[in-house]
PDB file of N, CA and C in Angstrom:
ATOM      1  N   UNK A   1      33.962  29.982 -41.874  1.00  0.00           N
ATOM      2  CA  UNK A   1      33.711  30.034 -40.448  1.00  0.00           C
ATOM      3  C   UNK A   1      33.394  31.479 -40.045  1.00  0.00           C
ATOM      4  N   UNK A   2      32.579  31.598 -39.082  1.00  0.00           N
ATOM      5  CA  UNK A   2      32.003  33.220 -38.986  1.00  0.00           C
ATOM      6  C   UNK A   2      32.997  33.115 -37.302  1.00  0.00           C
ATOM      7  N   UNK A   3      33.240  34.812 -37.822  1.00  0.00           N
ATOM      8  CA  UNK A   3      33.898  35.338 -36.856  1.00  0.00           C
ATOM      9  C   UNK A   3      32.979  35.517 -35.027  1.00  0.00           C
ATOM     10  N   UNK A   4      33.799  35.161 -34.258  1.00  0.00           N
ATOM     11  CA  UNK A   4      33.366  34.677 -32.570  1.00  0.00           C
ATOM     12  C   UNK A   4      33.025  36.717 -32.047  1.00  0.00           C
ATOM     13  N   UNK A   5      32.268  36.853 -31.465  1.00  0.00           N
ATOM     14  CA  UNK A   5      31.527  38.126 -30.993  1.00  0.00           C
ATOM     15  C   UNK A   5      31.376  37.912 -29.783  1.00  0.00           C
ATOM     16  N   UNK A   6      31.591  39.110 -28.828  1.00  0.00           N
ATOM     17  CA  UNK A   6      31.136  38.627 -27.459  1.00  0.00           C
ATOM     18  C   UNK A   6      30.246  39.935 -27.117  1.00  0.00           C
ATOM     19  N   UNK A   7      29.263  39.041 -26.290  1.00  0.00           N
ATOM     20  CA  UNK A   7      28.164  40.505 -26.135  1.00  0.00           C
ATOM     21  C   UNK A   7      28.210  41.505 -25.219  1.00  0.00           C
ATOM     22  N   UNK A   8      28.239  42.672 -25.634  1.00  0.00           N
ATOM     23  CA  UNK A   8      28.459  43.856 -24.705  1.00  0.00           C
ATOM     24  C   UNK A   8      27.605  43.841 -23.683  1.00  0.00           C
ATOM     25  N   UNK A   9      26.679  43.027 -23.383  1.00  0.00           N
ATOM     26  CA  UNK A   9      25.551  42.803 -22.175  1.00  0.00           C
ATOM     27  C   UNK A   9      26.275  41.719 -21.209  1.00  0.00           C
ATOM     28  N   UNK A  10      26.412  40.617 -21.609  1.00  0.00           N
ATOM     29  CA  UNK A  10      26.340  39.628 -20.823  1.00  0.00           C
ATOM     30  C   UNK A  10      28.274  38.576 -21.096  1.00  0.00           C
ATOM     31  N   UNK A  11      28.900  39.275 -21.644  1.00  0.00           N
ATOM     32  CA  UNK A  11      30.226  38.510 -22.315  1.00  0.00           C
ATOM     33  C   UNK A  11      30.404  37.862 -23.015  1.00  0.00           C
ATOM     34  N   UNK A  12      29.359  37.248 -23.249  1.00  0.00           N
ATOM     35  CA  UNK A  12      29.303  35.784 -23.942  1.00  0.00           C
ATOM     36  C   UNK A  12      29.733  35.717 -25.150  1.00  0.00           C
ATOM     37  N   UNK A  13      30.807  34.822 -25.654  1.00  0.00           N
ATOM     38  CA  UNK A  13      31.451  34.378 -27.058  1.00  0.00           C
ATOM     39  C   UNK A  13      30.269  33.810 -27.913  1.00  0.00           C
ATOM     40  N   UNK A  14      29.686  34.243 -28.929  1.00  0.00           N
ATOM     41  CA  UNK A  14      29.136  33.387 -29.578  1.00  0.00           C
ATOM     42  C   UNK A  14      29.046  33.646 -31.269  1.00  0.00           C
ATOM     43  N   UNK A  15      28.803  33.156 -32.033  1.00  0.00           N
ATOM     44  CA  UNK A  15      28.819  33.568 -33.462  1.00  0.00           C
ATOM     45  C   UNK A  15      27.395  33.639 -33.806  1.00  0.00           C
ATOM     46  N   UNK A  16      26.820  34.456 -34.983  1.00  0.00           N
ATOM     47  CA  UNK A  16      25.657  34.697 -35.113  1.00  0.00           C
ATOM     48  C   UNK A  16      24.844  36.217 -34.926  1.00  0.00           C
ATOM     49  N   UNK A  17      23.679  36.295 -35.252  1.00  0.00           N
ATOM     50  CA  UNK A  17      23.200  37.669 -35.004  1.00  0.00           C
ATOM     51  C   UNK A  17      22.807  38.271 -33.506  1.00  0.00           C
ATOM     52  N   UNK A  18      22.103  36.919 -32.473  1.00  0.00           N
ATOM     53  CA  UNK A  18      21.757  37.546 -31.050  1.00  0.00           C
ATOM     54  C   UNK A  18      22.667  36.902 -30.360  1.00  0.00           C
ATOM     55  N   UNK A  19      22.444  37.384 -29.461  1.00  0.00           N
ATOM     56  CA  UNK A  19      22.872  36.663 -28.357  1.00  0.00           C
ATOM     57  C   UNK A  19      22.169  35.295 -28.075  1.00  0.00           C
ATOM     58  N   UNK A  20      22.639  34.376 -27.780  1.00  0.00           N
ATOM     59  CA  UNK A  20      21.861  33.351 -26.854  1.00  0.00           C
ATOM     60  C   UNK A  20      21.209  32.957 -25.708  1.00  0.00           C
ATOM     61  N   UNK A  21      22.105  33.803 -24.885  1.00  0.00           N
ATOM     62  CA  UNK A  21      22.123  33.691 -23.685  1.00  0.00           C
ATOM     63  C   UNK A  21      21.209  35.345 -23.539  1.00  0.00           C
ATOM     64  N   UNK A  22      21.049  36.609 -23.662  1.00  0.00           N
ATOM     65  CA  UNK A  22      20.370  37.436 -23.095  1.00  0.00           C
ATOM     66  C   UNK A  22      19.300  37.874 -24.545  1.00  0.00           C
ATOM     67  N   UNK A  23      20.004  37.962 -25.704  1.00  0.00           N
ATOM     68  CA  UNK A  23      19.135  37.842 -26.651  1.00  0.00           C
ATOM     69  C   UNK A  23      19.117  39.516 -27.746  1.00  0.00           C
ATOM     70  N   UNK A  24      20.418  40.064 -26.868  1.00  0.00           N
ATOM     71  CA  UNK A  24      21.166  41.598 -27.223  1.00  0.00           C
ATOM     72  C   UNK A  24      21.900  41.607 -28.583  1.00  0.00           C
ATOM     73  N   UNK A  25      21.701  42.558 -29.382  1.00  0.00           N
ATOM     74  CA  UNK A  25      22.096  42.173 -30.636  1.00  0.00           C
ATOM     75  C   UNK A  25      23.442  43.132 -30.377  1.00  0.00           C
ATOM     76  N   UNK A  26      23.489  43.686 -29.220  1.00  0.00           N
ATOM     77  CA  UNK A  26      24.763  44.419 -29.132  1.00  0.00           C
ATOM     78  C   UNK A  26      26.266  43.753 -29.532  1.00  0.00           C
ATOM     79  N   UNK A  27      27.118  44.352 -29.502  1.00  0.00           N
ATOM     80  CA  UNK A  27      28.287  42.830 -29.668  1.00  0.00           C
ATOM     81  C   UNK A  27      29.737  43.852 -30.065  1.00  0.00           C
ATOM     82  N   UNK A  28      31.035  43.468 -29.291  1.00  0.00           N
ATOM     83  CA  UNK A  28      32.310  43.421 -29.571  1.00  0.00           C
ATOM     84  C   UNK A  28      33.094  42.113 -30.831  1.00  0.00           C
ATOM     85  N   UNK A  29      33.863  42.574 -31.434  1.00  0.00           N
ATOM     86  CA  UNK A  29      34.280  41.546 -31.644  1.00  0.00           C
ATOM     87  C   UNK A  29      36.114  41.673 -31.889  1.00  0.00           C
ATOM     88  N   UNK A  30      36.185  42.692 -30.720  1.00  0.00           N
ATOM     89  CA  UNK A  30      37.504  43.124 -30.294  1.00  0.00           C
ATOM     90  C   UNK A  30      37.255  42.942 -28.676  1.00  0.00           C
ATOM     91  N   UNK A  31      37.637  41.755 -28.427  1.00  0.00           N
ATOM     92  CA  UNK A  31      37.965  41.398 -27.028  1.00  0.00           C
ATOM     93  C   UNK A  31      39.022  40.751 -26.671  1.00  0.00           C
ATOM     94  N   UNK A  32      39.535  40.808 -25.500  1.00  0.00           N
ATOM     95  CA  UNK A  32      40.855  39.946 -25.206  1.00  0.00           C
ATOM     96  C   UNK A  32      40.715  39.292 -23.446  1.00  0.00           C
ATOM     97  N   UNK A  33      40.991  37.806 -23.986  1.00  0.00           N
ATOM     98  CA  UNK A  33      40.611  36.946 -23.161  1.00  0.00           C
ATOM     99  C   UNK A  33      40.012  36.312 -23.251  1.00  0.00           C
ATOM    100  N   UNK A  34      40.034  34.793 -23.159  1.00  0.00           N
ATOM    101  CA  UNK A  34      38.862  33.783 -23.122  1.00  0.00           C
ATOM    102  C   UNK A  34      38.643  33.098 -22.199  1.00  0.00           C
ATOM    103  N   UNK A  35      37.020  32.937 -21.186  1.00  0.00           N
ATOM    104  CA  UNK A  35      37.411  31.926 -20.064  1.00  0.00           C
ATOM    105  C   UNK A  35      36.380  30.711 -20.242  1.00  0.00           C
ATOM    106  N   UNK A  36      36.335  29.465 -19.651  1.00  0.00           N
ATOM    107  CA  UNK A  36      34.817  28.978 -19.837  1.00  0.00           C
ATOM    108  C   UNK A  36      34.774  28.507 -18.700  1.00  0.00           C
ATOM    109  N   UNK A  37      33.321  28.583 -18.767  1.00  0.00           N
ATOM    110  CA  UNK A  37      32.801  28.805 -17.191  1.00  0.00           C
ATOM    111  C   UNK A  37      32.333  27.412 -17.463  1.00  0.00           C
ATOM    112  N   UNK A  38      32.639  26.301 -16.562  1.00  0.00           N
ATOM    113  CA  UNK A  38      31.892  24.842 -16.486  1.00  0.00           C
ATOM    114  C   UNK A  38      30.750  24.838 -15.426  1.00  0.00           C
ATOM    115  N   UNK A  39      31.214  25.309 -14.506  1.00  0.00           N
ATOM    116  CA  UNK A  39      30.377  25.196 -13.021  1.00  0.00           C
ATOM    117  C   UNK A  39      30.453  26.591 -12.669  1.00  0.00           C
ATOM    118  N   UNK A  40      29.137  27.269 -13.094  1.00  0.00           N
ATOM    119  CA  UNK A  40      29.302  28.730 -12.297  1.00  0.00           C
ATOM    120  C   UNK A  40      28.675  29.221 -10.787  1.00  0.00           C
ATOM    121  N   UNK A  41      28.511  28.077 -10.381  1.00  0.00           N
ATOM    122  CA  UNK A  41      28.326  28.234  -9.101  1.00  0.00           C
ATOM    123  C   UNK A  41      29.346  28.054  -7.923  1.00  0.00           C
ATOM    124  N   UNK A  42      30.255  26.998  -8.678  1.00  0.00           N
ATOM    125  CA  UNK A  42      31.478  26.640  -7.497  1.00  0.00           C
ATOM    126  C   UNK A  42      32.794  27.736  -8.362  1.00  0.00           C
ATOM    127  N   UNK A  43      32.685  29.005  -9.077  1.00  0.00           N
ATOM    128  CA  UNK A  43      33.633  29.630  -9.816  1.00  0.00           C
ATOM    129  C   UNK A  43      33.533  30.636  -8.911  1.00  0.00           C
ATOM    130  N   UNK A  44      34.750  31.215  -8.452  1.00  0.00           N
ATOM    131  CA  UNK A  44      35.163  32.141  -8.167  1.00  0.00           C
ATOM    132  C   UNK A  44      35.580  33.284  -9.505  1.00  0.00           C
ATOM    133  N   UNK A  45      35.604  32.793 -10.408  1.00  0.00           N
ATOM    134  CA  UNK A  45      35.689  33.979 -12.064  1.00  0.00           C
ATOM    135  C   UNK A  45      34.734  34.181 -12.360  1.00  0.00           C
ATOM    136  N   UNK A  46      33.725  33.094 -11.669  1.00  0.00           N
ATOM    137  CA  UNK A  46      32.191  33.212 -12.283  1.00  0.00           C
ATOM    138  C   UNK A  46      31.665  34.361 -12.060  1.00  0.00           C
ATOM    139  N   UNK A  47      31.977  34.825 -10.133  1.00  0.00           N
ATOM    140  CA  UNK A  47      31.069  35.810  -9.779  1.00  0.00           C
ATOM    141  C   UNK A  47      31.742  37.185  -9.520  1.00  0.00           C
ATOM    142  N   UNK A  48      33.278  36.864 -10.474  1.00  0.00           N
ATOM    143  CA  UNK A  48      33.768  37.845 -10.579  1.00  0.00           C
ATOM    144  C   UNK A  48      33.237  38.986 -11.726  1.00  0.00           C
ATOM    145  N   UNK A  49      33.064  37.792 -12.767  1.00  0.00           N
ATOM    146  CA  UNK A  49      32.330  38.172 -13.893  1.00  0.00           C
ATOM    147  C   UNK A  49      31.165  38.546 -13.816  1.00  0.00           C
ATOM    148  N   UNK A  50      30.123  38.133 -13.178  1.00  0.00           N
ATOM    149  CA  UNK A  50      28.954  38.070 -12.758  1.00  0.00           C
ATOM    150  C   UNK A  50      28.128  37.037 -13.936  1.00  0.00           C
ATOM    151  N   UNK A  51      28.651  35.814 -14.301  1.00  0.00           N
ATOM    152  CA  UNK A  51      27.933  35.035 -14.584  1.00  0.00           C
ATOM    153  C   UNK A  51      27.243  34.056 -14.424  1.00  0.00           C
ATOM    154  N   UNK A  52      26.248  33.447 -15.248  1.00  0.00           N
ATOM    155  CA  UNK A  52      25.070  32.990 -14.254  1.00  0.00           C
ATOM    156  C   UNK A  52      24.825  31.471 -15.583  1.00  0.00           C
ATOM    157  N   UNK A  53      25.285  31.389 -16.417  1.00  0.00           N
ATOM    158  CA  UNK A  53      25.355  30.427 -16.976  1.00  0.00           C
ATOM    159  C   UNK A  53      26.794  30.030 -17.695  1.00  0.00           C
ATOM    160  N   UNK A  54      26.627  28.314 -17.819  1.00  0.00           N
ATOM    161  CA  UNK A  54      27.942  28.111 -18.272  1.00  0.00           C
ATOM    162  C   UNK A  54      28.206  28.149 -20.006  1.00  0.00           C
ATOM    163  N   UNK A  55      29.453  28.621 -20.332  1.00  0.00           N
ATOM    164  CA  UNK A  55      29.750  28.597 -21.401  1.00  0.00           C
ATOM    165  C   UNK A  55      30.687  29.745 -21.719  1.00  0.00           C
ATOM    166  N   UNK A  56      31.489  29.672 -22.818  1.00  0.00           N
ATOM    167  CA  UNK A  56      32.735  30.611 -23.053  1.00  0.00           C
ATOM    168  C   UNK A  56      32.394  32.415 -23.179  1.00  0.00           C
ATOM    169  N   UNK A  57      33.380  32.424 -22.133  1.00  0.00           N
ATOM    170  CA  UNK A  57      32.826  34.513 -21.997  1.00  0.00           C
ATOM    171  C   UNK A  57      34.289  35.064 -22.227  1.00  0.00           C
ATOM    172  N   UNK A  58      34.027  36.203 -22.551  1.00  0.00           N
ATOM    173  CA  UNK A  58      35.122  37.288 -22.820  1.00  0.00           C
ATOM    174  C   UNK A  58      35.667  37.538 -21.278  1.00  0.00           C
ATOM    175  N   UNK A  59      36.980  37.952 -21.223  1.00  0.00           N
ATOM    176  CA  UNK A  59      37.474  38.275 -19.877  1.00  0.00           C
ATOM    177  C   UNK A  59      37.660  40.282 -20.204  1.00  0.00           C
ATOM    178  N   UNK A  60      37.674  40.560 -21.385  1.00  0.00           N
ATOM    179  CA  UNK A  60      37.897  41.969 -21.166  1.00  0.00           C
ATOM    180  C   UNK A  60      37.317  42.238 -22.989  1.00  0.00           C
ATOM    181  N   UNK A  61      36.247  43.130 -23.203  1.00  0.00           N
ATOM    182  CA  UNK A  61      35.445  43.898 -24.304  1.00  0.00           C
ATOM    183  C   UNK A  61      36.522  45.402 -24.124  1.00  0.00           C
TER     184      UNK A  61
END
């Protein structure tokens, strides 16, 4: 199983070389916190975070 990365651009948890979501090969994989965003429009974490699609993000890189 490959180790979970979250991207220093956009938060996003994902495994693999880019990002998915912005496409940044940047990446943590020392973060703490996990949230998932279902509905980021009715989230108040959403736009705390400033995210704009759903799916599992880092709460702190």
């Amino acid at each position: 199983m490959a180790k979970e990365k979250a991207c220093k651009n956009c938060k996003l948890i994902y495994e693999g070389d880019n990002c998915p979501s912005c496409g940044k090969k940047e990446f943590s994989d020392n973060f703490k916190g996990k949230v998932e965003i279902i509905d980021f429009e009715k989230s108040e974490l959403a736009q705390k975070l400033k995210v704009h699609k759903k799916g599992l993000y880092a709460i702190k890189l």
